[in-house]
C-alpha atoms as a PDB file:
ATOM      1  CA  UNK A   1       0.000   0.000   0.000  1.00  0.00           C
ATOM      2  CA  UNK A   2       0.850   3.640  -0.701  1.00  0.00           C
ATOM      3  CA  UNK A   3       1.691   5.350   2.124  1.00  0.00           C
ATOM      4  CA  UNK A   4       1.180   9.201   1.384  1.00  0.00           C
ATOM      5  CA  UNK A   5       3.329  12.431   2.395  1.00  0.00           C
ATOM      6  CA  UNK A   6       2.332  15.387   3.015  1.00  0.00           C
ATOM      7  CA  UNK A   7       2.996  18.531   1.159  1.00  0.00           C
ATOM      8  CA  UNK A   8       4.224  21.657   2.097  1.00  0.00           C
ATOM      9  CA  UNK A   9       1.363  23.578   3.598  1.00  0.00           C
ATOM     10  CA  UNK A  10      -1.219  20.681   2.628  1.00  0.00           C
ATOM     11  CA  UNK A  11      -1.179  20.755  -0.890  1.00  0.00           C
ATOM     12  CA  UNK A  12      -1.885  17.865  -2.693  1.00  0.00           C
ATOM     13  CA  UNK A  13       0.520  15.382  -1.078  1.00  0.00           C
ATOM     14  CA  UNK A  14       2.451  12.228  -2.429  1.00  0.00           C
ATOM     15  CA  UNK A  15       2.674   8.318  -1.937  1.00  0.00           C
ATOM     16  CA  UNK A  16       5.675   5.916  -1.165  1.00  0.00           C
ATOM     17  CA  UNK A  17       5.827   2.342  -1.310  1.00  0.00           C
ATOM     18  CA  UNK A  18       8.205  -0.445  -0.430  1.00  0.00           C
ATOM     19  CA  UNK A  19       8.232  -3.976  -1.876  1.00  0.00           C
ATOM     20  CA  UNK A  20      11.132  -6.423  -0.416  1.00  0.00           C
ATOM     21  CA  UNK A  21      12.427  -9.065  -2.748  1.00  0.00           C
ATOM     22  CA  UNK A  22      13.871 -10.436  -0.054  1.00  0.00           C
ATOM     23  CA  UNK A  23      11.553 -10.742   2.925  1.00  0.00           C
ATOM     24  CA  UNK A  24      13.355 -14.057   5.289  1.00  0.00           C
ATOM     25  CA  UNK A  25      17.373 -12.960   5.449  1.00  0.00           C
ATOM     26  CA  UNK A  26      20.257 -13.987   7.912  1.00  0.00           C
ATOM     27  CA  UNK A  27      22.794 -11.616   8.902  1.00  0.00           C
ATOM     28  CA  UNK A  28      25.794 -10.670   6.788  1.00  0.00           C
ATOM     29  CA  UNK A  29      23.304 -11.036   3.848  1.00  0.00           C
ATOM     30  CA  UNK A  30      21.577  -8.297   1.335  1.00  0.00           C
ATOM     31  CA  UNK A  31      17.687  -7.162   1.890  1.00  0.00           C
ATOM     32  CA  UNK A  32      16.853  -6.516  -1.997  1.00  0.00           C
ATOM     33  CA  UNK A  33      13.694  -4.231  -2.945  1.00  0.00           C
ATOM     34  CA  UNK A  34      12.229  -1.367  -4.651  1.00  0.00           C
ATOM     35  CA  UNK A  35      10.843   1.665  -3.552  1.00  0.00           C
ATOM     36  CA  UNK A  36       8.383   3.781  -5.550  1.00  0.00           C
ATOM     37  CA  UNK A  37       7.333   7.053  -5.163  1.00  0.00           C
ATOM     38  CA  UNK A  38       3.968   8.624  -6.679  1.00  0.00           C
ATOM     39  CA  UNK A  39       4.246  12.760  -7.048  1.00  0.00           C
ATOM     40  CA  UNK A  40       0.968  14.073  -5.911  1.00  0.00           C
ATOM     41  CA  UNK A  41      -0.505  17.467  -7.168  1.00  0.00           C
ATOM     42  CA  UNK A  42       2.563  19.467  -6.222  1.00  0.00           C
ATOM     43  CA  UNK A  43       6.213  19.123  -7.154  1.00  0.00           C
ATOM     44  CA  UNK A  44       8.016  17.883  -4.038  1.00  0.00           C
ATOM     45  CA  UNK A  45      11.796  18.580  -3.135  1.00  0.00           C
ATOM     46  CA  UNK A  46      13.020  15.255  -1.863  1.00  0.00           C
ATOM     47  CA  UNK A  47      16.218  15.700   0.295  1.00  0.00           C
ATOM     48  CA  UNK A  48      16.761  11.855   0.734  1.00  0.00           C
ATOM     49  CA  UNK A  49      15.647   8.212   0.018  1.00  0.00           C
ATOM     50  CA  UNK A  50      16.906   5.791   2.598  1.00  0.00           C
ATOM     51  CA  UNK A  51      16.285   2.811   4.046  1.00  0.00           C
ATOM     52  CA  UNK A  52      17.596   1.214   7.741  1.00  0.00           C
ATOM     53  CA  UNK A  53      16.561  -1.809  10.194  1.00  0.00           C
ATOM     54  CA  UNK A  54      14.347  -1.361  13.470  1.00  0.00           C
ATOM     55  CA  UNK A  55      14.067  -3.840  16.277  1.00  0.00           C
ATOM     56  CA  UNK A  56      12.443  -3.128  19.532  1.00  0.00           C
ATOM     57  CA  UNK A  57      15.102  -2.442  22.139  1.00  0.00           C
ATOM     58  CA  UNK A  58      14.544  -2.230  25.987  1.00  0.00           C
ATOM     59  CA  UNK A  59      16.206   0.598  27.973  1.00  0.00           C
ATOM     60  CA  UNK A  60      16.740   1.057  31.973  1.00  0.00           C
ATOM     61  CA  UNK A  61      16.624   4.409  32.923  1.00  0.00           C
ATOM     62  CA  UNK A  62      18.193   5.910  36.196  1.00  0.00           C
ATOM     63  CA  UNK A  63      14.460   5.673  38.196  1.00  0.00           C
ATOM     64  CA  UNK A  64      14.816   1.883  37.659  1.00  0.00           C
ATOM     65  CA  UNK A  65      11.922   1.726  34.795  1.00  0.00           C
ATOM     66  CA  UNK A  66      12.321   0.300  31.763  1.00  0.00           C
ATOM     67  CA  UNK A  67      10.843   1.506  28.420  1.00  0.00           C
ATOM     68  CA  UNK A  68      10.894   0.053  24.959  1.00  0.00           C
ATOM     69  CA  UNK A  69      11.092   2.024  22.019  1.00  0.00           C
ATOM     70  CA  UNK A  70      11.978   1.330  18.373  1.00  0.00           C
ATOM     71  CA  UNK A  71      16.000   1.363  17.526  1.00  0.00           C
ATOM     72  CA  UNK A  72      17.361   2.168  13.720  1.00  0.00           C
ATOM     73  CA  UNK A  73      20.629   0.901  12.632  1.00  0.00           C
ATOM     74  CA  UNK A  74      22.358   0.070   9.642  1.00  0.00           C
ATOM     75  CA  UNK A  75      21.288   2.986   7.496  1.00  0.00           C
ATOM     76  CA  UNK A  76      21.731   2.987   4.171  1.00  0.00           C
ATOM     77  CA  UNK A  77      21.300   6.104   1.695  1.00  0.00           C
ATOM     78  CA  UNK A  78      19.431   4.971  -1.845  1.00  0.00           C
ATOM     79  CA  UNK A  79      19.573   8.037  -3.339  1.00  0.00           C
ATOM     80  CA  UNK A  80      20.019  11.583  -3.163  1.00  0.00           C
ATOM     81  CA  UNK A  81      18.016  15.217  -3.355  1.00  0.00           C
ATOM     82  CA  UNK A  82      15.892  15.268  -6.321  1.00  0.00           C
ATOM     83  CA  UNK A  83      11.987  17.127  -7.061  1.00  0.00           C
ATOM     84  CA  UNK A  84       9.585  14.715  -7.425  1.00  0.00           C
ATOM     85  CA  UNK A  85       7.157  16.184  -9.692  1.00  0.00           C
ATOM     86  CA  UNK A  86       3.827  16.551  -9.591  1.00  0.00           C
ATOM     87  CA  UNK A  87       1.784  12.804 -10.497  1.00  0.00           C
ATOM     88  CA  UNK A  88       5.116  10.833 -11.518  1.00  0.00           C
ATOM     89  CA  UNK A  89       5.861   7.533 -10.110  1.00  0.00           C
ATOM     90  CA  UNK A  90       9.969   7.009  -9.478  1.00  0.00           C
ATOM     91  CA  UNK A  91      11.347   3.665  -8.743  1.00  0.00           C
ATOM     92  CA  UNK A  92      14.525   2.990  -6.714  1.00  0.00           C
ATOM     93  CA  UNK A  93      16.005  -0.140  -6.436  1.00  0.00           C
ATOM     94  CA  UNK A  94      18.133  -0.887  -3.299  1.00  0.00           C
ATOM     95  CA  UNK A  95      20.130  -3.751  -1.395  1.00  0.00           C
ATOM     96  CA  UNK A  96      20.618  -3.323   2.360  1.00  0.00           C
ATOM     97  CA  UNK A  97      23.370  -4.969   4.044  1.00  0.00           C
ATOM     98  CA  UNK A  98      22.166  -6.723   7.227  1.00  0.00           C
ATOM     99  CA  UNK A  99      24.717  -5.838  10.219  1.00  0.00           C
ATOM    100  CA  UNK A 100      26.349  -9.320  11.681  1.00  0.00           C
ATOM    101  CA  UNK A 101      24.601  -8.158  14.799  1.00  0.00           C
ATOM    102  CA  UNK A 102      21.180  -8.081  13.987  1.00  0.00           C
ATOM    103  CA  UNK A 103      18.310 -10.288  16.325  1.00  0.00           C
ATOM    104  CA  UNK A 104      17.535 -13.337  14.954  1.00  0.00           C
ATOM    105  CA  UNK A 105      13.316 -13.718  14.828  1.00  0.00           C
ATOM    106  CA  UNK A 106      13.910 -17.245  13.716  1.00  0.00           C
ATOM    107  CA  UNK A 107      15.271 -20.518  14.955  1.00  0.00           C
ATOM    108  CA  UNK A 108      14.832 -24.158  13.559  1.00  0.00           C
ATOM    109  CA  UNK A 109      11.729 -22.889  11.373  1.00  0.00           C
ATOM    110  CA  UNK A 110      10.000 -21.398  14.182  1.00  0.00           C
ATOM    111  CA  UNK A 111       9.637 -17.116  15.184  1.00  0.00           C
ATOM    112  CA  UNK A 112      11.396 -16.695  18.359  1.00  0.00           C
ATOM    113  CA  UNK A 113       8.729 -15.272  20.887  1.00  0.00           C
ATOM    114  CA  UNK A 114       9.656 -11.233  21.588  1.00  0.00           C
ATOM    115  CA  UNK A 115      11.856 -10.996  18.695  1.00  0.00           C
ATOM    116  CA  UNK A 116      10.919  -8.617  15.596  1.00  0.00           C
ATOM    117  CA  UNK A 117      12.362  -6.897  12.745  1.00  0.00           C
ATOM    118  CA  UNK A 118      11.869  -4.474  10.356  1.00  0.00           C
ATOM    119  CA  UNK A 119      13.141  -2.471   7.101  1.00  0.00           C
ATOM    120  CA  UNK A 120      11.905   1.277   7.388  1.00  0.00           C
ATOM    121  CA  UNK A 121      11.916   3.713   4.534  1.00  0.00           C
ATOM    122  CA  UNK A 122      12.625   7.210   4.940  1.00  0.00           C
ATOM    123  CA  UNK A 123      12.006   9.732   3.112  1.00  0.00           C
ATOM    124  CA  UNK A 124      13.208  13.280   3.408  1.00  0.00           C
ATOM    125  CA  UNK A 125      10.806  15.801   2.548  1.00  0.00           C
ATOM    126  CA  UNK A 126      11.778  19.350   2.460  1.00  0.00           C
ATOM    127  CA  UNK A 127       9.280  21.958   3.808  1.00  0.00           C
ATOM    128  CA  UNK A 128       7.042  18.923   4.961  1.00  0.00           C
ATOM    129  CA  UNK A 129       6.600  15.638   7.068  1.00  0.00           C
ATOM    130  CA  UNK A 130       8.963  12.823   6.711  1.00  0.00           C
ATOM    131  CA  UNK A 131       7.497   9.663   5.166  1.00  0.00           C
ATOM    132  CA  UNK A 132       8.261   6.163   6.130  1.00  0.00           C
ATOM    133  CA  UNK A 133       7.137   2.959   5.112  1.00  0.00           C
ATOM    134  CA  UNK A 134       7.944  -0.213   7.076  1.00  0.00           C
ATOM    135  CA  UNK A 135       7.944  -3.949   6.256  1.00  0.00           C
ATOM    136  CA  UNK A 136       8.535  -6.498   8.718  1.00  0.00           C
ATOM    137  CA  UNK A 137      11.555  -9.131   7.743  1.00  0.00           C
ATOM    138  CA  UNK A 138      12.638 -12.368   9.161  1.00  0.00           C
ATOM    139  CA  UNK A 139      15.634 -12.821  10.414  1.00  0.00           C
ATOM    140  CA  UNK A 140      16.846 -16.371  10.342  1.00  0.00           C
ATOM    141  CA  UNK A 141      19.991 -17.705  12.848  1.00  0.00           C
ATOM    142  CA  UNK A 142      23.537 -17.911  11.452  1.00  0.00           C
ATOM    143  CA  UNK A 143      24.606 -22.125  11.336  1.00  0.00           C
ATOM    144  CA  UNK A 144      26.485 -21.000  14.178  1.00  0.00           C
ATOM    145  CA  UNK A 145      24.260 -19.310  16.434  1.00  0.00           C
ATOM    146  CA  UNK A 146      21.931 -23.094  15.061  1.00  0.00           C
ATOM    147  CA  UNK A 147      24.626 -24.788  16.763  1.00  0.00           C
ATOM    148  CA  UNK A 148      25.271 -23.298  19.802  1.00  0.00           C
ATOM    149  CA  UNK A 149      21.417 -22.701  20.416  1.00  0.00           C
ATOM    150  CA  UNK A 150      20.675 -26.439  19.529  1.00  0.00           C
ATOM    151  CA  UNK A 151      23.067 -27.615  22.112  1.00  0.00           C
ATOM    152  CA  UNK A 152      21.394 -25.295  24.703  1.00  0.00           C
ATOM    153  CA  UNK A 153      18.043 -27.408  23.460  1.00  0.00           C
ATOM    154  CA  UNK A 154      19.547 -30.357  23.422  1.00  0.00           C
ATOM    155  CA  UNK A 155      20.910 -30.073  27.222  1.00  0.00           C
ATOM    156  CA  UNK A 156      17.491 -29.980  28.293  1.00  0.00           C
ATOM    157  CA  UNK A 157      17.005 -26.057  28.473  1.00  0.00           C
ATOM    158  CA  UNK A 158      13.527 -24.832  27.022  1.00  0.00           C
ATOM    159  CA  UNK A 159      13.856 -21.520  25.058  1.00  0.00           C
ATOM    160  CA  UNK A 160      11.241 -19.199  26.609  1.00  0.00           C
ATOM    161  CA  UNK A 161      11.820 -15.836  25.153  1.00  0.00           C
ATOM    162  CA  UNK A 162      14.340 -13.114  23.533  1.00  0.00           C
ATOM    163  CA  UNK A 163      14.320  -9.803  23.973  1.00  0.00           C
ATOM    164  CA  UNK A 164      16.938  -7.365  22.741  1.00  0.00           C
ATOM    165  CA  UNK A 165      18.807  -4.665  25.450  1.00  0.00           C
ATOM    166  CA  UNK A 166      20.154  -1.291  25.177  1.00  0.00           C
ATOM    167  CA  UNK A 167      23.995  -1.537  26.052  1.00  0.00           C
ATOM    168  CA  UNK A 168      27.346  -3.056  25.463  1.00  0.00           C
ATOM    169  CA  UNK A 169      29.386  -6.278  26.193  1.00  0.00           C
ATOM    170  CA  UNK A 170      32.220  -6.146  27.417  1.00  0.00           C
ATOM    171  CA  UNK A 171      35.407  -7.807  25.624  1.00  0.00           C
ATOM    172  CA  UNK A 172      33.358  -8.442  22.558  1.00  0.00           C
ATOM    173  CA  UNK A 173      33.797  -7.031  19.627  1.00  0.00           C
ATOM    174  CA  UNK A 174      30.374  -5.547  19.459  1.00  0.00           C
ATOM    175  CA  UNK A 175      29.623  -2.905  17.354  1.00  0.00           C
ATOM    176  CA  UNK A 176      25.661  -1.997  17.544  1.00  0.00           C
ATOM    177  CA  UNK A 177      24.591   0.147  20.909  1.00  0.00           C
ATOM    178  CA  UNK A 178      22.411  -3.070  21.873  1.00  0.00           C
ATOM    179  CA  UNK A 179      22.322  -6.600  22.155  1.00  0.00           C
ATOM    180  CA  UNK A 180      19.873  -9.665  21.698  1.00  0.00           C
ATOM    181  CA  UNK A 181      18.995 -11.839  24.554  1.00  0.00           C
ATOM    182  CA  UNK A 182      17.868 -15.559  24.560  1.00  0.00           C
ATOM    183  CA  UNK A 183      16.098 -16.536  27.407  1.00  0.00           C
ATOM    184  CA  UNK A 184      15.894 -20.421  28.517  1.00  0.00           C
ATOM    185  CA  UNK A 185      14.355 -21.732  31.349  1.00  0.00           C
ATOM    186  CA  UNK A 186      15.286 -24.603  33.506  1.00  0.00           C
ATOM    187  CA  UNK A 187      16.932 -28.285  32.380  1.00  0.00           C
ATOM    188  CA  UNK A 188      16.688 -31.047  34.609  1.00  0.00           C
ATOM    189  CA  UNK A 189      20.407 -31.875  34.351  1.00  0.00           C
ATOM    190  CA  UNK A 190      21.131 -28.549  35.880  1.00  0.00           C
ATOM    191  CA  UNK A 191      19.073 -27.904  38.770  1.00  0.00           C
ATOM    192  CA  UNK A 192      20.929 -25.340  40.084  1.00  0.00           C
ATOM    193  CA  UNK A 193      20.319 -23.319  36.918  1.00  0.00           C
ATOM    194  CA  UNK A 194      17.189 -21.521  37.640  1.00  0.00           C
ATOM    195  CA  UNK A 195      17.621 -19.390  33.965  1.00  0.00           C
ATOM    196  CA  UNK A 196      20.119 -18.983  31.469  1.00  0.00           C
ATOM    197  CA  UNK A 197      20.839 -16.143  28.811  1.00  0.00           C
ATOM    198  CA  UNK A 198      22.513 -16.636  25.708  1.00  0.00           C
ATOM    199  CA  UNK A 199      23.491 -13.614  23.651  1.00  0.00           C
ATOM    200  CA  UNK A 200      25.901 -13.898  20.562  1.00  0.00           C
ATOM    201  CA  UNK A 201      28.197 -11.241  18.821  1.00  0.00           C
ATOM    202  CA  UNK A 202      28.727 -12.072  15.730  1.00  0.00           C
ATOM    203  CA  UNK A 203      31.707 -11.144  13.316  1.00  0.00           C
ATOM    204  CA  UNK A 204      32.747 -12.099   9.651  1.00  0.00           C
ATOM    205  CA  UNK A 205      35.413 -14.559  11.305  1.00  0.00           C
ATOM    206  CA  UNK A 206      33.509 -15.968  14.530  1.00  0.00           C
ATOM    207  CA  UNK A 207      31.526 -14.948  16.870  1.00  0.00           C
ATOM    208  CA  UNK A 208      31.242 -14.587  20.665  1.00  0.00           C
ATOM    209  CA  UNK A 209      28.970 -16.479  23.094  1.00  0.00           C
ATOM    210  CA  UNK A 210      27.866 -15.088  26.357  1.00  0.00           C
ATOM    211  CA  UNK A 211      26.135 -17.214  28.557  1.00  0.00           C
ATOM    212  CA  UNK A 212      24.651 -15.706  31.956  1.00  0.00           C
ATOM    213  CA  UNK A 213      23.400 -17.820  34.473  1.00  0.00           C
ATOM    214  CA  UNK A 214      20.871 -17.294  37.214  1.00  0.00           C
ATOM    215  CA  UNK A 215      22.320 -19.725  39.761  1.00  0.00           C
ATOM    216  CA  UNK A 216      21.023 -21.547  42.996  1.00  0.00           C
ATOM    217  CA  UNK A 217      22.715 -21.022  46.048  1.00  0.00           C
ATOM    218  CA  UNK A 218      22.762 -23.067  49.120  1.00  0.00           C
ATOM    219  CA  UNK A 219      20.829 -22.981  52.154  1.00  0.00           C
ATOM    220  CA  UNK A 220      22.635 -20.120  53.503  1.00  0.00           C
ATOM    221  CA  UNK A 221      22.909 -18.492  50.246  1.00  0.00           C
ATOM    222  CA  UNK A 222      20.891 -16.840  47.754  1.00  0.00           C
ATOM    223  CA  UNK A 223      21.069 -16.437  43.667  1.00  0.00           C
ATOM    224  CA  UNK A 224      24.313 -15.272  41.951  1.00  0.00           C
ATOM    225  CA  UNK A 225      24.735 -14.527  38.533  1.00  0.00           C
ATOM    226  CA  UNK A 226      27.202 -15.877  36.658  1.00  0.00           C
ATOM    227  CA  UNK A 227      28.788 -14.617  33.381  1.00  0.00           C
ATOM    228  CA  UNK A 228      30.913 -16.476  31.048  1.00  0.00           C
ATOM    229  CA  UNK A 229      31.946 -16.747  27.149  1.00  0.00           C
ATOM    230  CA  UNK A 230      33.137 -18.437  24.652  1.00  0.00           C
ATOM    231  CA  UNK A 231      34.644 -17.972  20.940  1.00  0.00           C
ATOM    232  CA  UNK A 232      33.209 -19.933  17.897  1.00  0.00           C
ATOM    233  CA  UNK A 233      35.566 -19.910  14.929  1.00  0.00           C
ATOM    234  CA  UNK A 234      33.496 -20.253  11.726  1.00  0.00           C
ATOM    235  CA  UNK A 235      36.202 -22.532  10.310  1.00  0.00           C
ATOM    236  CA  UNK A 236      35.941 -24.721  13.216  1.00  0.00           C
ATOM    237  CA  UNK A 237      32.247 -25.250  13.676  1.00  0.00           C
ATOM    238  CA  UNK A 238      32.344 -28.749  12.787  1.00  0.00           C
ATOM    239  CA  UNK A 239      35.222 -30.021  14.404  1.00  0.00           C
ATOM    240  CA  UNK A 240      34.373 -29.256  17.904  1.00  0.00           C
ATOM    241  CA  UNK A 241      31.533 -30.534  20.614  1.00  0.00           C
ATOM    242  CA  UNK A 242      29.733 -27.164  20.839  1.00  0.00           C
ATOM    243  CA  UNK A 243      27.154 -29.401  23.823  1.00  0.00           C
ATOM    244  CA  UNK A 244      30.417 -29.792  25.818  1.00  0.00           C
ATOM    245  CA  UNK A 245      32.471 -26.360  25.404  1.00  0.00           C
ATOM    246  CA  UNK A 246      28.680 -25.149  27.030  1.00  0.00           C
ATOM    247  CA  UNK A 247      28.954 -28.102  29.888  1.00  0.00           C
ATOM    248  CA  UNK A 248      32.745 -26.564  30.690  1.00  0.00           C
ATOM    249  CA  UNK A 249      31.473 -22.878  30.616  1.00  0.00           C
ATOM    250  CA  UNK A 250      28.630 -24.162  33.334  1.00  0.00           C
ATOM    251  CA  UNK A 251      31.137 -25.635  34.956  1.00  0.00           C
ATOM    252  CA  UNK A 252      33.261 -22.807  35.428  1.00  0.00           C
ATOM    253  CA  UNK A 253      30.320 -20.592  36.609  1.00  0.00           C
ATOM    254  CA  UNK A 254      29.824 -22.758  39.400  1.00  0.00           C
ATOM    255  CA  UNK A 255      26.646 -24.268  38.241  1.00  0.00           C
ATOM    256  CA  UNK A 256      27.265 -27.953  38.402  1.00  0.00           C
ATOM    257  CA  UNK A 257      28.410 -28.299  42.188  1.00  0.00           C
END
């Protein structure tokens, strides 16, 4: 559907429209479409055409409350100032790059509950209201972040939820002001895990696994959390038991004993 913009002091007003070629995508890869613009009874001075990503990203504020708001990141510019005139229809074709650290919406064919993703349109009008025009996208996991997350599966931990924070990781090579978090609840071969958190930061190379633990204590103690990571070398993946480098980072954390 056309999505109009409006004109400089409400005259006439034009359209915009965005049609992926390319609606399922994992990251690293291109998001291919076409954008087309209908002039509407005036000629419109168009400062921009671009297109970025928008998840919804959770912030904590200094009160302690946390609001979620839409995030936009890997922007890309399609084209630049030009006068759309008055009734024409322009068509721009575009490929977005998707950043290595976008959220994942799915995992072994299903949507991964909390997790969403869109491609906005902007449009820069001058003398008038910005357009946009958004299309949601899916966002399928890397083979790595498969085979970590299938080990997590397969050690008896059922994935709940994801959500995706405002912040950064420290000693990761994370580039994006936020990260995605999947949420698992208990296994039966860890009872002292009440929750674990897996959140990846992925590179060209490899990619970094954090795992975060919400762990049991004793009778005289209370919960901890504990924080550990891993690497996962690309070239590697298949050569090493991804269930058992997750057993030793457990193990570290204190979550066995």
């Amino acid at each position: 559907m056309f999505k109009q913009m409006l004109a400089a002091a409400g005259v006439g007003g034009a359209e915009v429209d965005t049609e992926l070629f390319t609606p399922g995508v994992q990251p690293g890869g291109l998001v291919e479409g076409v954008i087309r613009l209908r002039g509407g009874r005036v000629d419109q001075a168009v400062g921009q055409v671009a297109v970025e990503f928008i998840t919804r990203v959770e912030r904590e504020y200094a009160d302690g409350e946390e609001r979620v708001a839409d995030q936009a990141f890997g922007r890309v510019a399609v084209t630049g100032p030009f006068t759309l005139g008055a009734g024409r229809i322009t068509e721009f074709r575009f490929a977005a790059p998707v950043p290595l650290e976008t959220p994942i919406t799915f995992f072994d064919g299903h949507h991964l509950p909390g997790a969403a993703v869109a491609l906005r349109t902007v449009v820069d009008l001058h003398g008038a209201v910005d357009s946009t025009d958004t299309d949601p996208i899916g966002i399928g996991a890397l083979p790595a972040q498969h085979v970590v997350l299938d080990a997590v599966r397969r050690m008896g931990f059922p994935l709940l939820r994801t959500d995706v924070e405002a912040g950064r990781i420290n000693r990761t090579p994370q580039r994006l002001p936020f990260y995605q978090e999947l949420e698992f609840g208990r296994s039966p071969h860890f009872p002292r895990v009440n929750q674990l958190e897996v959140t990846f930061i992925a590179t060209e190379t490899g990619m970094a696994v954090v795992l975060e633990a919400d762990i049991q204590g004793g009778l005289l103690r209370g919960t901890r959390d504990g924080i550990g990571m891993f690497w996962v070398d690309y070239a590697q993946l298949a050569h090493r038991d991804w269930t058992q480098e997750i057993h030793g980072s457990l193990h570290r954390l204190g979550a066995l004993g």
